[in-house]
PDB file of N, CA and C in Angstrom:
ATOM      1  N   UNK A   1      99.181 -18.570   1.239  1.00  0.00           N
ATOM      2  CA  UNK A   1      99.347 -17.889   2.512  1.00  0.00           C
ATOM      3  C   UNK A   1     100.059 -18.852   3.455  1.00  0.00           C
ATOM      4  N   UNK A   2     101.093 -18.373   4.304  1.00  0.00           N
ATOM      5  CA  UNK A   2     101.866 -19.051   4.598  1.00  0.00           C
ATOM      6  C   UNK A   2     101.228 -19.196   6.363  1.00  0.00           C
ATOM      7  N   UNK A   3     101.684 -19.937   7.477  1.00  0.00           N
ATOM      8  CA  UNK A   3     101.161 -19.761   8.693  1.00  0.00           C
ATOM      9  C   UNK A   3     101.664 -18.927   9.796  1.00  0.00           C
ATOM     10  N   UNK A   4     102.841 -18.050   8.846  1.00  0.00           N
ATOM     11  CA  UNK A   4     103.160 -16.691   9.789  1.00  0.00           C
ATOM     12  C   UNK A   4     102.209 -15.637   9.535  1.00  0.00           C
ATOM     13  N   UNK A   5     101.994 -15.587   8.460  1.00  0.00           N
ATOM     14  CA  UNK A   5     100.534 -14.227   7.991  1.00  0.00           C
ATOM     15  C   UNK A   5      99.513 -14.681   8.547  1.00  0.00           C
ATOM     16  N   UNK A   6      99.021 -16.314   9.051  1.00  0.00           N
ATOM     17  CA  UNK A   6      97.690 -15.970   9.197  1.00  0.00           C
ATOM     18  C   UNK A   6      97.835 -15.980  10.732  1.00  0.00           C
ATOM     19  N   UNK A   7      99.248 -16.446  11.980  1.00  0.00           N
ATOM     20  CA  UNK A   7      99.144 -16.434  12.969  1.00  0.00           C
ATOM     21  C   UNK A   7      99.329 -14.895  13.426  1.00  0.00           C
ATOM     22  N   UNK A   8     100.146 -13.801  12.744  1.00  0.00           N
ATOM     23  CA  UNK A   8     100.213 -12.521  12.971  1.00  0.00           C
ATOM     24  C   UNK A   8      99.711 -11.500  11.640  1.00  0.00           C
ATOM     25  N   UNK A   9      98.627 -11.650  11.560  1.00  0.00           N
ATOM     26  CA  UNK A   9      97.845 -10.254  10.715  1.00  0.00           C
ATOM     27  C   UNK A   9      98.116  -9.408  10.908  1.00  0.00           C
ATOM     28  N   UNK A  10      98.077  -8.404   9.272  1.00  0.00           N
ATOM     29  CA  UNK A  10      98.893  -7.023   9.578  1.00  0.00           C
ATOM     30  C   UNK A  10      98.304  -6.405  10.258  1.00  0.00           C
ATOM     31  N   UNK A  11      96.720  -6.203   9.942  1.00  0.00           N
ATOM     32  CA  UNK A  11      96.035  -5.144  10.611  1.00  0.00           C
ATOM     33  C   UNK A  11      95.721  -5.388  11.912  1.00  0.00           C
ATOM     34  N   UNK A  12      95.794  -6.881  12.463  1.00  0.00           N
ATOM     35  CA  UNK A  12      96.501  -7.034  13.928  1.00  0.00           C
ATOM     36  C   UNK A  12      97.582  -6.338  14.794  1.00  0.00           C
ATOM     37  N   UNK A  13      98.778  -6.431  13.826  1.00  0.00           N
ATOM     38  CA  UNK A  13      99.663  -6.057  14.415  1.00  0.00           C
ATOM     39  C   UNK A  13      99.904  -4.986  14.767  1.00  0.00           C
ATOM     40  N   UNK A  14      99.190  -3.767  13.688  1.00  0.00           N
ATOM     41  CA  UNK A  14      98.913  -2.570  13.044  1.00  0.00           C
ATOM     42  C   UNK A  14      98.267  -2.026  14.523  1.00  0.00           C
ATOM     43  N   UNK A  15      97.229  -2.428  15.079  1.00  0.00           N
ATOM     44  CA  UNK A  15      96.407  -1.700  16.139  1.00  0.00           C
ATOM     45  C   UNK A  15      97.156  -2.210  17.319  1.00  0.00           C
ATOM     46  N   UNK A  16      97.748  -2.904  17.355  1.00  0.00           N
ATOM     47  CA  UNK A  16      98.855  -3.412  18.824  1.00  0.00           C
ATOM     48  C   UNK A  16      99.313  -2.356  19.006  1.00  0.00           C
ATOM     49  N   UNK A  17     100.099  -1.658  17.300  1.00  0.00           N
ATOM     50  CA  UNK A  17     101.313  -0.666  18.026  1.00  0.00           C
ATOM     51  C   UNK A  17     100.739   0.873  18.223  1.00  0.00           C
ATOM     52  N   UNK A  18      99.322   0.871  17.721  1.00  0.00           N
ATOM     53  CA  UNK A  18      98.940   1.888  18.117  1.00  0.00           C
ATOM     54  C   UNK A  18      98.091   2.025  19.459  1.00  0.00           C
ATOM     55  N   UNK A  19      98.173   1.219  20.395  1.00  0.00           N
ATOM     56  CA  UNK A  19      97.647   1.012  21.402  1.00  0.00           C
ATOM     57  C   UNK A  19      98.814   1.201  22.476  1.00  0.00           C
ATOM     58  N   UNK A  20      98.523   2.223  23.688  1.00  0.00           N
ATOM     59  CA  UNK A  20      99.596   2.367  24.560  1.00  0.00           C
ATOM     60  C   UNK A  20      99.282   1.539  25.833  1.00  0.00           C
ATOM     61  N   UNK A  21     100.435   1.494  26.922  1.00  0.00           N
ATOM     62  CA  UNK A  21     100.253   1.088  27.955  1.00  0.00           C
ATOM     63  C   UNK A  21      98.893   1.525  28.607  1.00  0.00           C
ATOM     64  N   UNK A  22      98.945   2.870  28.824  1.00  0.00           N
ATOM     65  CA  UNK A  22      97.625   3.813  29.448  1.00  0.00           C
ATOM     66  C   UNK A  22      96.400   3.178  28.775  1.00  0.00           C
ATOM     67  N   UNK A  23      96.122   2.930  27.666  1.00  0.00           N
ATOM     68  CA  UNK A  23      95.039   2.895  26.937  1.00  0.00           C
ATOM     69  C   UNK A  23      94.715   1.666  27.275  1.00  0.00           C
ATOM     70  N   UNK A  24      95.334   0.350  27.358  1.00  0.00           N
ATOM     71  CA  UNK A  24      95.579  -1.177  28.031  1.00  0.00           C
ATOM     72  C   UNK A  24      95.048  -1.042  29.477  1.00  0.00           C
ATOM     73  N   UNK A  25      96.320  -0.578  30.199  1.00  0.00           N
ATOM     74  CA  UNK A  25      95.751   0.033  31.706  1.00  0.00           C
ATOM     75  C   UNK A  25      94.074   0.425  31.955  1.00  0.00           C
ATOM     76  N   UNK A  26      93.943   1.160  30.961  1.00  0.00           N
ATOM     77  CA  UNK A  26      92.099   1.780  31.123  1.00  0.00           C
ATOM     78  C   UNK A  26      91.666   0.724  30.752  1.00  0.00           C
ATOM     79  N   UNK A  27      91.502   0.530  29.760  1.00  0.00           N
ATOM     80  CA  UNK A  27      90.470  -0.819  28.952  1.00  0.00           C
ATOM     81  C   UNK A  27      90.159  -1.773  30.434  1.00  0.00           C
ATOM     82  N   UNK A  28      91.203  -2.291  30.609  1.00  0.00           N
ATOM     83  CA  UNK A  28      91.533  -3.575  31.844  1.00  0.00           C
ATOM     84  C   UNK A  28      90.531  -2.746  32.824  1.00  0.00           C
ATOM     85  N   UNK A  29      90.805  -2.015  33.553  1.00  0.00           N
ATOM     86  CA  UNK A  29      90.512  -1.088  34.643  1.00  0.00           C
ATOM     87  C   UNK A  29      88.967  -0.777  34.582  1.00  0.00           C
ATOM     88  N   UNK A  30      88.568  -0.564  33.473  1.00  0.00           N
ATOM     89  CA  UNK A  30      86.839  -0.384  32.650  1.00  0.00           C
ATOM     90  C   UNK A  30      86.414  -1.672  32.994  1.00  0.00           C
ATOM     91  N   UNK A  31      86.877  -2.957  32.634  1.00  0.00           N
ATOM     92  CA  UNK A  31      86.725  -4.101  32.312  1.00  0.00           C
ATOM     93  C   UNK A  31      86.436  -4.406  34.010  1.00  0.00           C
ATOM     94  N   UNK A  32      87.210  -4.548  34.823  1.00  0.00           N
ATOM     95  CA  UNK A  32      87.203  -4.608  35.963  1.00  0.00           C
ATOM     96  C   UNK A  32      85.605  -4.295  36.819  1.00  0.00           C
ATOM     97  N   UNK A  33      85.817  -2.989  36.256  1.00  0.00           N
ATOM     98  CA  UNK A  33      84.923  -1.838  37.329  1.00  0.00           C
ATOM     99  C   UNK A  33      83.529  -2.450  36.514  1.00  0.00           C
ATOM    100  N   UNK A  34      83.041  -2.344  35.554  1.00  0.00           N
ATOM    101  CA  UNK A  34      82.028  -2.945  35.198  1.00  0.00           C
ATOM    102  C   UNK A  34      81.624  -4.599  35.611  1.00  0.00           C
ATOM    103  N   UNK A  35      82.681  -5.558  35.720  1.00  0.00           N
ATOM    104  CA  UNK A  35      82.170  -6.961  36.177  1.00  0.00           C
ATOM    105  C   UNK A  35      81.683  -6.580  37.894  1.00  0.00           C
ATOM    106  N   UNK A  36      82.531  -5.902  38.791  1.00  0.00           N
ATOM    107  CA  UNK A  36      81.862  -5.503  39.475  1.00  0.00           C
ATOM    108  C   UNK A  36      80.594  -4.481  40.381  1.00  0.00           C
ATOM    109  N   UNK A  37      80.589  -4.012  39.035  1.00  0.00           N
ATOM    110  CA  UNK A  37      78.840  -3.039  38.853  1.00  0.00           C
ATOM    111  C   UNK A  37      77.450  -3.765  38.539  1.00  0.00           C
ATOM    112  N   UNK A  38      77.915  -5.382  37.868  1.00  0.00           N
ATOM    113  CA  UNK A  38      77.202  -5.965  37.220  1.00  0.00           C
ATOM    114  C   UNK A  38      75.937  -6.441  38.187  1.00  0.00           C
ATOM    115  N   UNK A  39      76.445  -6.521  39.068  1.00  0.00           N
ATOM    116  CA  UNK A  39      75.875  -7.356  40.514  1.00  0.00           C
ATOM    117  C   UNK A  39      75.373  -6.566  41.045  1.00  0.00           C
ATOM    118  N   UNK A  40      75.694  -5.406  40.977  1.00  0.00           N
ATOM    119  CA  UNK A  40      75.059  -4.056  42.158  1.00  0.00           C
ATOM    120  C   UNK A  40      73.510  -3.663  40.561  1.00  0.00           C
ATOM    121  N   UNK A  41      73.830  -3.294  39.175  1.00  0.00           N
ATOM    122  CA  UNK A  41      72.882  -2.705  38.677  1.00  0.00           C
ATOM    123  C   UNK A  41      72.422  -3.595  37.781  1.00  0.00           C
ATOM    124  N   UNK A  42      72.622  -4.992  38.060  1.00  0.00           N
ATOM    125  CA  UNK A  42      72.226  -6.314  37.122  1.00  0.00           C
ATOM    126  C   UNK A  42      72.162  -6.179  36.100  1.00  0.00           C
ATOM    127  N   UNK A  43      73.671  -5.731  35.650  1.00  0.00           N
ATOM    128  CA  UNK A  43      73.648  -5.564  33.763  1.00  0.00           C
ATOM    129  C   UNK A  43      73.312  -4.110  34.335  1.00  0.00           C
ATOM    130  N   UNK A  44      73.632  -3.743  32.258  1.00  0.00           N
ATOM    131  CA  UNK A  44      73.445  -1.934  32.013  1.00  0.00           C
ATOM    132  C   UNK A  44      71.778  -2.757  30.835  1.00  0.00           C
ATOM    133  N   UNK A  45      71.554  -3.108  30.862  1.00  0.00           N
ATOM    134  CA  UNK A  45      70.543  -3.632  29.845  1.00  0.00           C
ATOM    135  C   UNK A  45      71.055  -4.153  28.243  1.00  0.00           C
ATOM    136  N   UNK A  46      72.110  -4.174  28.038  1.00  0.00           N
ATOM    137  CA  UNK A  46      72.970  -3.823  26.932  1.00  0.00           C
ATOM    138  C   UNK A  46      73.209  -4.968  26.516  1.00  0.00           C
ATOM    139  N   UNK A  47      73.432  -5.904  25.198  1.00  0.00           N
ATOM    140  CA  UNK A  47      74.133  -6.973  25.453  1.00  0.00           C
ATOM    141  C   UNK A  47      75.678  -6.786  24.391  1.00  0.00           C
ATOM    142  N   UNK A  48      76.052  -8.019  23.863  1.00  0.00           N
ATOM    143  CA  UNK A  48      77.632  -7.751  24.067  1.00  0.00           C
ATOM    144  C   UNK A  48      77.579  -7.206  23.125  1.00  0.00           C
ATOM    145  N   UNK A  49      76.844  -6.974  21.888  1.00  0.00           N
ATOM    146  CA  UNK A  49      76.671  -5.877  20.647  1.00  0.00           C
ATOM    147  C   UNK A  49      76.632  -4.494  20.512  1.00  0.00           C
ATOM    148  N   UNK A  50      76.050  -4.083  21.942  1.00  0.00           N
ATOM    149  CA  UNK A  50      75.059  -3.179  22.301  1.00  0.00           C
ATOM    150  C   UNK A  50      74.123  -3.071  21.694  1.00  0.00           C
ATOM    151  N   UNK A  51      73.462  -3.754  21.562  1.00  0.00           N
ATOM    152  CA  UNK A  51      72.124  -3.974  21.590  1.00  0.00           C
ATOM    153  C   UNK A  51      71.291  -3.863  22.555  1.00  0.00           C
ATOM    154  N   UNK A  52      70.087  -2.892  22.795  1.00  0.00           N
ATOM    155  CA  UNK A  52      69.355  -3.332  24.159  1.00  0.00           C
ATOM    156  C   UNK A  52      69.146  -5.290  24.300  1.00  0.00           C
ATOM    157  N   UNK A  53      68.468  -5.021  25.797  1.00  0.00           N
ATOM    158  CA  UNK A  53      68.474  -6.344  25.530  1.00  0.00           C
ATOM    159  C   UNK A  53      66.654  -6.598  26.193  1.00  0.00           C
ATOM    160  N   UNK A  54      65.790  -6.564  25.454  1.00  0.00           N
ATOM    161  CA  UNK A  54      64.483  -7.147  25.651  1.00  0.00           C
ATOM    162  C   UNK A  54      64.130  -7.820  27.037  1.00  0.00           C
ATOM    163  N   UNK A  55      63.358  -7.693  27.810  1.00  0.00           N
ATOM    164  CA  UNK A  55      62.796  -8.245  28.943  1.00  0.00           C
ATOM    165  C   UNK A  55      62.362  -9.156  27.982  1.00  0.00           C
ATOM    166  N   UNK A  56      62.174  -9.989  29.199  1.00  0.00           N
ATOM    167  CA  UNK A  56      61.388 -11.954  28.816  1.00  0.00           C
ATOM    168  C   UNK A  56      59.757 -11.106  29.053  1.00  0.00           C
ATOM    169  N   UNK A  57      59.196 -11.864  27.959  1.00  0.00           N
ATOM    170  CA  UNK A  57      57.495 -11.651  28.369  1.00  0.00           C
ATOM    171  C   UNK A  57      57.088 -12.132  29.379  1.00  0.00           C
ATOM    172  N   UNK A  58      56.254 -11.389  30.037  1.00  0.00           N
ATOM    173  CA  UNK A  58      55.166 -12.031  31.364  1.00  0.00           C
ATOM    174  C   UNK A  58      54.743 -12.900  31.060  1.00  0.00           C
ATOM    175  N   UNK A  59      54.225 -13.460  32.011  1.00  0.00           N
ATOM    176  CA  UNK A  59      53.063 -14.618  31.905  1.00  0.00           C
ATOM    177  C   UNK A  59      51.649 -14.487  31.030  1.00  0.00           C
ATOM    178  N   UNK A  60      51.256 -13.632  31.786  1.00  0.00           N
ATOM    179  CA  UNK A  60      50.382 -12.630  30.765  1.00  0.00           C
ATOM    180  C   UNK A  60      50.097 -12.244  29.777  1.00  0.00           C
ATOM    181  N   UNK A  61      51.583 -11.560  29.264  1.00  0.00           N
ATOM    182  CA  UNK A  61      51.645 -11.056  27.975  1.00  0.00           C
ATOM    183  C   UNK A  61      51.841 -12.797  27.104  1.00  0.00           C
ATOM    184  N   UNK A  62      52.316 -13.578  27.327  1.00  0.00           N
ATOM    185  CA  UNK A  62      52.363 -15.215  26.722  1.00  0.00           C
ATOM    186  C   UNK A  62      50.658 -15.478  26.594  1.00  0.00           C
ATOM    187  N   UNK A  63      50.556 -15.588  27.680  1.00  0.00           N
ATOM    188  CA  UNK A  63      48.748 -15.831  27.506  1.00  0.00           C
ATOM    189  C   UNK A  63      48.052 -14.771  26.208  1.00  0.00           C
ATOM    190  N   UNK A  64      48.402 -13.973  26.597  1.00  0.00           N
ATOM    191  CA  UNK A  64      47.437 -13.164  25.399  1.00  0.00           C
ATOM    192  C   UNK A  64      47.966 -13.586  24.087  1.00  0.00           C
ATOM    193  N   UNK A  65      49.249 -13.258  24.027  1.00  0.00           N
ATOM    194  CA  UNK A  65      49.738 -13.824  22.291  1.00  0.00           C
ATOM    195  C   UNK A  65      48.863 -15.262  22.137  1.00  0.00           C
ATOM    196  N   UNK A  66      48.882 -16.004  23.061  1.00  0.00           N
ATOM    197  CA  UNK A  66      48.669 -17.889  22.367  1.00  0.00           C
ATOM    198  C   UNK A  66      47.276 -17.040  22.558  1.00  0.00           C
ATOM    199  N   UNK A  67      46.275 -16.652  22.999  1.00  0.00           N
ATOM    200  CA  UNK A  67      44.969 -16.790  22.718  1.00  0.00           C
ATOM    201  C   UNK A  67      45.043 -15.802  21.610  1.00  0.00           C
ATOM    202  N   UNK A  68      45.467 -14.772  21.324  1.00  0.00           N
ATOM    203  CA  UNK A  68      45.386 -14.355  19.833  1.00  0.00           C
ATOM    204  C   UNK A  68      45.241 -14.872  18.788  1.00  0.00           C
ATOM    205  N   UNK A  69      46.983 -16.127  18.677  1.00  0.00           N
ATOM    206  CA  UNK A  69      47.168 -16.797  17.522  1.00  0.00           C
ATOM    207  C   UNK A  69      46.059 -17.610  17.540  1.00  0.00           C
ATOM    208  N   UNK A  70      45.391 -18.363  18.431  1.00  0.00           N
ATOM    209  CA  UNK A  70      44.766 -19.257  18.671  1.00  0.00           C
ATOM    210  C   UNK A  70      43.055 -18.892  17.863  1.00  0.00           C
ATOM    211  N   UNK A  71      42.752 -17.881  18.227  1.00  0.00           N
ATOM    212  CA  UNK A  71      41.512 -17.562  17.377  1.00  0.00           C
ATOM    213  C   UNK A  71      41.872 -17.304  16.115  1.00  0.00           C
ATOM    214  N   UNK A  72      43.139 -16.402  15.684  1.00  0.00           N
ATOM    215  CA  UNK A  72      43.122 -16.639  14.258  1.00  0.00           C
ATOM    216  C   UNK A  72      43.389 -18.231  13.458  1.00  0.00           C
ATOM    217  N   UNK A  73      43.919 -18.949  14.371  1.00  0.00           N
ATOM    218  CA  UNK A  73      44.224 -20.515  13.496  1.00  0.00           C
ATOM    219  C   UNK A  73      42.598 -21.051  13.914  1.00  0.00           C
ATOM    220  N   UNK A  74      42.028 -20.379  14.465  1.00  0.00           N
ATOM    221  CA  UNK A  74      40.682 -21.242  14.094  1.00  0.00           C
ATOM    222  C   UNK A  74      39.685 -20.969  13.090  1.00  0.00           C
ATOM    223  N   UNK A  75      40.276 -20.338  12.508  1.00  0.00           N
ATOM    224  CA  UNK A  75      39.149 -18.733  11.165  1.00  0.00           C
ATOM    225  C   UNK A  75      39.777 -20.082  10.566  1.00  0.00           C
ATOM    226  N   UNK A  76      40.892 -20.248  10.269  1.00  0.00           N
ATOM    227  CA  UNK A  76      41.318 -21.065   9.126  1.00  0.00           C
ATOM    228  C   UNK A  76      41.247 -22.482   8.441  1.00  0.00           C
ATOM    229  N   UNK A  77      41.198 -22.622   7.613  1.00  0.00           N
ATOM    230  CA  UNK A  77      40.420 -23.834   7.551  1.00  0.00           C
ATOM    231  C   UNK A  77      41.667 -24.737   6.491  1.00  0.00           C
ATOM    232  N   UNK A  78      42.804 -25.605   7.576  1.00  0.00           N
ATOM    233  CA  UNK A  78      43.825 -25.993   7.002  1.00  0.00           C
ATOM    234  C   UNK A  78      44.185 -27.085   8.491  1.00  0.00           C
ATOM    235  N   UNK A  79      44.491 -27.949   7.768  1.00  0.00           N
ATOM    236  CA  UNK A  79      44.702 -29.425   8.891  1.00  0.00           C
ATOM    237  C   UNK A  79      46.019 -28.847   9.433  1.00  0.00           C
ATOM    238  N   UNK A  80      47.038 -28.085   8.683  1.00  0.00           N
ATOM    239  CA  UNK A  80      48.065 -27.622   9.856  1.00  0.00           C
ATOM    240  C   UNK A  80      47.552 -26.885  10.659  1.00  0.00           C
ATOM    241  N   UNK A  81      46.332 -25.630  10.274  1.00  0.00           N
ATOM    242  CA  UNK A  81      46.070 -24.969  11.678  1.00  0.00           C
ATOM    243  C   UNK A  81      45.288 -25.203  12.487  1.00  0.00           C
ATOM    244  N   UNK A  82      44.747 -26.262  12.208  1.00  0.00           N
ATOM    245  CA  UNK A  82      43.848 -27.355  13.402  1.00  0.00           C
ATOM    246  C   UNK A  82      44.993 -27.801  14.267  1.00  0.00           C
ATOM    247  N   UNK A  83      45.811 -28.190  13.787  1.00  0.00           N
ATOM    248  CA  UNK A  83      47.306 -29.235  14.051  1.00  0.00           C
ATOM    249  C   UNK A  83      48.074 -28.021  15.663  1.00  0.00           C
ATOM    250  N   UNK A  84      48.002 -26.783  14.466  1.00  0.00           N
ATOM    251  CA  UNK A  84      48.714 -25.297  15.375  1.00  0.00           C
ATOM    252  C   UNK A  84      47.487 -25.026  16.852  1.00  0.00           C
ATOM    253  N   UNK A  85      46.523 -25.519  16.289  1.00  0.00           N
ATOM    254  CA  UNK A  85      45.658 -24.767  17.642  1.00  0.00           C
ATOM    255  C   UNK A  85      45.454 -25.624  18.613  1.00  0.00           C
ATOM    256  N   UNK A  86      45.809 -26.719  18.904  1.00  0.00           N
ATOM    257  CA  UNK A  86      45.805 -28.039  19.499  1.00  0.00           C
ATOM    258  C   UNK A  86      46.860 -27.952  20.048  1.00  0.00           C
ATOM    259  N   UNK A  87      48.308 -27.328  19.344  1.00  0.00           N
ATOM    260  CA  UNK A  87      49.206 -27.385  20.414  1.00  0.00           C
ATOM    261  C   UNK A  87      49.423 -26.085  21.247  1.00  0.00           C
ATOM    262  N   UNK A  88      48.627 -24.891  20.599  1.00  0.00           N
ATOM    263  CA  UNK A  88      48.533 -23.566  21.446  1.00  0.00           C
ATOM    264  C   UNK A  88      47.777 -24.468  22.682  1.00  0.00           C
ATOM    265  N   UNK A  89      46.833 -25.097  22.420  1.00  0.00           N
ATOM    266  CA  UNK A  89      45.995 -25.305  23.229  1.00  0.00           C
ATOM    267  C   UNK A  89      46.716 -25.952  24.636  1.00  0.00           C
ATOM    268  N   UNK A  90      47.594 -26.919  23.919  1.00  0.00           N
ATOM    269  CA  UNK A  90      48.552 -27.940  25.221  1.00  0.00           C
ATOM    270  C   UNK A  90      49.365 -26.672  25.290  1.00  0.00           C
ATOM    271  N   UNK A  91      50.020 -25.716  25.101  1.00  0.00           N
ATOM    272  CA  UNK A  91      50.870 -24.859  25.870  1.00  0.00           C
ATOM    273  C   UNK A  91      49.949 -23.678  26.662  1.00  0.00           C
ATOM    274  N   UNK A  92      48.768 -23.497  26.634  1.00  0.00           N
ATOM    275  CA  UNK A  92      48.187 -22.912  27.503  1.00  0.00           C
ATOM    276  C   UNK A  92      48.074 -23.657  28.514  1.00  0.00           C
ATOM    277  N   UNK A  93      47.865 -24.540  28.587  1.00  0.00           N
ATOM    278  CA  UNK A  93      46.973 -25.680  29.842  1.00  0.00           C
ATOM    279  C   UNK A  93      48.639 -25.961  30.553  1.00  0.00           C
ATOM    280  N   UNK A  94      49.693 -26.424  29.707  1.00  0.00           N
ATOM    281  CA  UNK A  94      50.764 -26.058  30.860  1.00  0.00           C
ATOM    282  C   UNK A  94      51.129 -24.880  31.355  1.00  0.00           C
ATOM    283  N   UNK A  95      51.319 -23.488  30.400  1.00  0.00           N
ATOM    284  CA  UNK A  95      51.271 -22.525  31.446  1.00  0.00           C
ATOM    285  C   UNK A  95      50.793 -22.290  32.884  1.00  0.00           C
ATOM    286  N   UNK A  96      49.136 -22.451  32.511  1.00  0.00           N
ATOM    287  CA  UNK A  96      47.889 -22.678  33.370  1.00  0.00           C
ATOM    288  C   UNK A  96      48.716 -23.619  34.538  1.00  0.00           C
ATOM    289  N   UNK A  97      48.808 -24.998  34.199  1.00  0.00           N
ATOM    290  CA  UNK A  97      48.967 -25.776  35.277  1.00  0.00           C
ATOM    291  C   UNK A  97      50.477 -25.169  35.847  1.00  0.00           C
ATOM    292  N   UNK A  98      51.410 -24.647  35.348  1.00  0.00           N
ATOM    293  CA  UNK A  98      52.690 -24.333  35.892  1.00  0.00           C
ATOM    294  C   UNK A  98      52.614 -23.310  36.735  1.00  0.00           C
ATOM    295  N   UNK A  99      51.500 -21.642  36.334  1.00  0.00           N
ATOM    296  CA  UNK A  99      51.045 -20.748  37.428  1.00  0.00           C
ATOM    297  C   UNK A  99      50.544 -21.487  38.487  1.00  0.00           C
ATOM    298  N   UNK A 100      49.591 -22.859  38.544  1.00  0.00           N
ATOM    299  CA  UNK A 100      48.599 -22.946  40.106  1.00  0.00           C
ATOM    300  C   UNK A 100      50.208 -23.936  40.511  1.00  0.00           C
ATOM    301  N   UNK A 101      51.331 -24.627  40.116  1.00  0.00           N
ATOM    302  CA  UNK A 101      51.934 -24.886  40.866  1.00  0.00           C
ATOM    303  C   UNK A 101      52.966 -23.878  41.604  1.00  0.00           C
ATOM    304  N   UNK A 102      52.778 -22.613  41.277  1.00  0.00           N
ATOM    305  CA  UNK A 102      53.675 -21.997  41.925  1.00  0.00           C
ATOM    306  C   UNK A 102      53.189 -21.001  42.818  1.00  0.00           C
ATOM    307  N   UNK A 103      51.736 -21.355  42.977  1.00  0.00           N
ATOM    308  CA  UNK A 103      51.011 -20.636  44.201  1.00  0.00           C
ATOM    309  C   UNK A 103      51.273 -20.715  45.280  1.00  0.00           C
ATOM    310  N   UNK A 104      51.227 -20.058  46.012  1.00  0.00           N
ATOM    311  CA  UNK A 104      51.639 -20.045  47.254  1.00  0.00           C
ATOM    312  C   UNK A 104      50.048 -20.392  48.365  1.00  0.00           C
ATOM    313  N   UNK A 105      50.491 -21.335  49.392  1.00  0.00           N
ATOM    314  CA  UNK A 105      48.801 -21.594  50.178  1.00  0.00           C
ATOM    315  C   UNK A 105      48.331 -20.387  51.489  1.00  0.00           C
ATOM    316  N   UNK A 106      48.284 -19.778  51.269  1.00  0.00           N
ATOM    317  CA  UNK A 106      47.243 -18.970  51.566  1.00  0.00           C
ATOM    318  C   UNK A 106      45.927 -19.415  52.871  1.00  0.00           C
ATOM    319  N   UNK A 107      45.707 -18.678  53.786  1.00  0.00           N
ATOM    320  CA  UNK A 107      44.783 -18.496  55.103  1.00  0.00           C
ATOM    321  C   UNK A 107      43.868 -17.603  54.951  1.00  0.00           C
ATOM    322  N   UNK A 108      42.385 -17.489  55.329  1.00  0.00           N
ATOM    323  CA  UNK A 108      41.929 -16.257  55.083  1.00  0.00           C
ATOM    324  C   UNK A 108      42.259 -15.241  56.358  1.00  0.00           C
ATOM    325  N   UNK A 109      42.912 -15.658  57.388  1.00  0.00           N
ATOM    326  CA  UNK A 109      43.769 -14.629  58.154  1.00  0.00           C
ATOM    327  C   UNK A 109      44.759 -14.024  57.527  1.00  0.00           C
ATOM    328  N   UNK A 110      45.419 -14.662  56.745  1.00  0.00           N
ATOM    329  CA  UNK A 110      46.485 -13.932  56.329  1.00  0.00           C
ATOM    330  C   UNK A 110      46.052 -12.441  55.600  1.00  0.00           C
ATOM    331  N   UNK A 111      44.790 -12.566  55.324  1.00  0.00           N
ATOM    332  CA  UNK A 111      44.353 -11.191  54.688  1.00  0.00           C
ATOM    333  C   UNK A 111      43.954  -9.857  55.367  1.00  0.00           C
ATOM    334  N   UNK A 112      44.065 -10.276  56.621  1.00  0.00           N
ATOM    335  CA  UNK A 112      43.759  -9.593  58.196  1.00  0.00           C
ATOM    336  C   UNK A 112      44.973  -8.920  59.314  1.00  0.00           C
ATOM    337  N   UNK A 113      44.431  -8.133  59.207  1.00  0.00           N
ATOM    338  CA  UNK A 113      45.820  -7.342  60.317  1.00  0.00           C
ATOM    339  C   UNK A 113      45.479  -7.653  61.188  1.00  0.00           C
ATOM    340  N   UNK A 114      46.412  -8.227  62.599  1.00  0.00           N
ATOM    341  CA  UNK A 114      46.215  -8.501  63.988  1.00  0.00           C
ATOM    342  C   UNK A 114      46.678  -7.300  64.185  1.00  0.00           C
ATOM    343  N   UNK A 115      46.241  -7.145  65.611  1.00  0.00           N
ATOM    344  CA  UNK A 115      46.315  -5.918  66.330  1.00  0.00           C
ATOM    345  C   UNK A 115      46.735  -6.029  67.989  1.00  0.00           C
TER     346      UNK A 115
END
């Protein structure tokens, strides 16, 4: 294979000429109008596959999985899942400590309507 076939492929070239100005024009124009929709509807949920694209788990929902896995690696009786529940254990306790640093300090007025 020489380095004109592999810099211009047929079936490259093939969909160039079946592609018109108008059809270019739109594509671009789509392309456009969506980077600036992106910001107004933060994403369509979609990613570049179309694939949906999964929310990140809560905090919450993290907590419950590690205490799940965490009781089943303790049924078990294997020095890796002693090994596994020790470090569920250190990623709970930073979760833990990462929620109380992002508390906010709080008054017990603040729980009170002035009038």
């Amino acid at each position: 294979m020489d380095i004109e076939s592999l810099l211009n492929l047929v079936g490259e070239s093939h969909i160039l000429m079946e592609t018109s100005d108008q059809g270019i024009y739109q594509a671009v124009m789509d392309s456009i109008a969506a980077c600036e929709n992106i910001e107004i509807n933060s994403g369509d949920g979609v990613d570049i596959n179309g694939m949906p694209i999964e929310p990140h788990p809560t905090w919450c929902n993290i907590l419950k999985a590690v205490s799940t896995v965490s009781r089943y690696a303790k049924n078990l009786n294997h020095p890796i899942a002693h090994k596994f529940e020790a470090l569920l254990g250190s990623f709970n306790r930073q979760l833990r400590l990462e929620e109380t640093k992002s508390m906010k300090e709080t008054v017990l007025t603040d729980f009170f309507q002035r009038l």
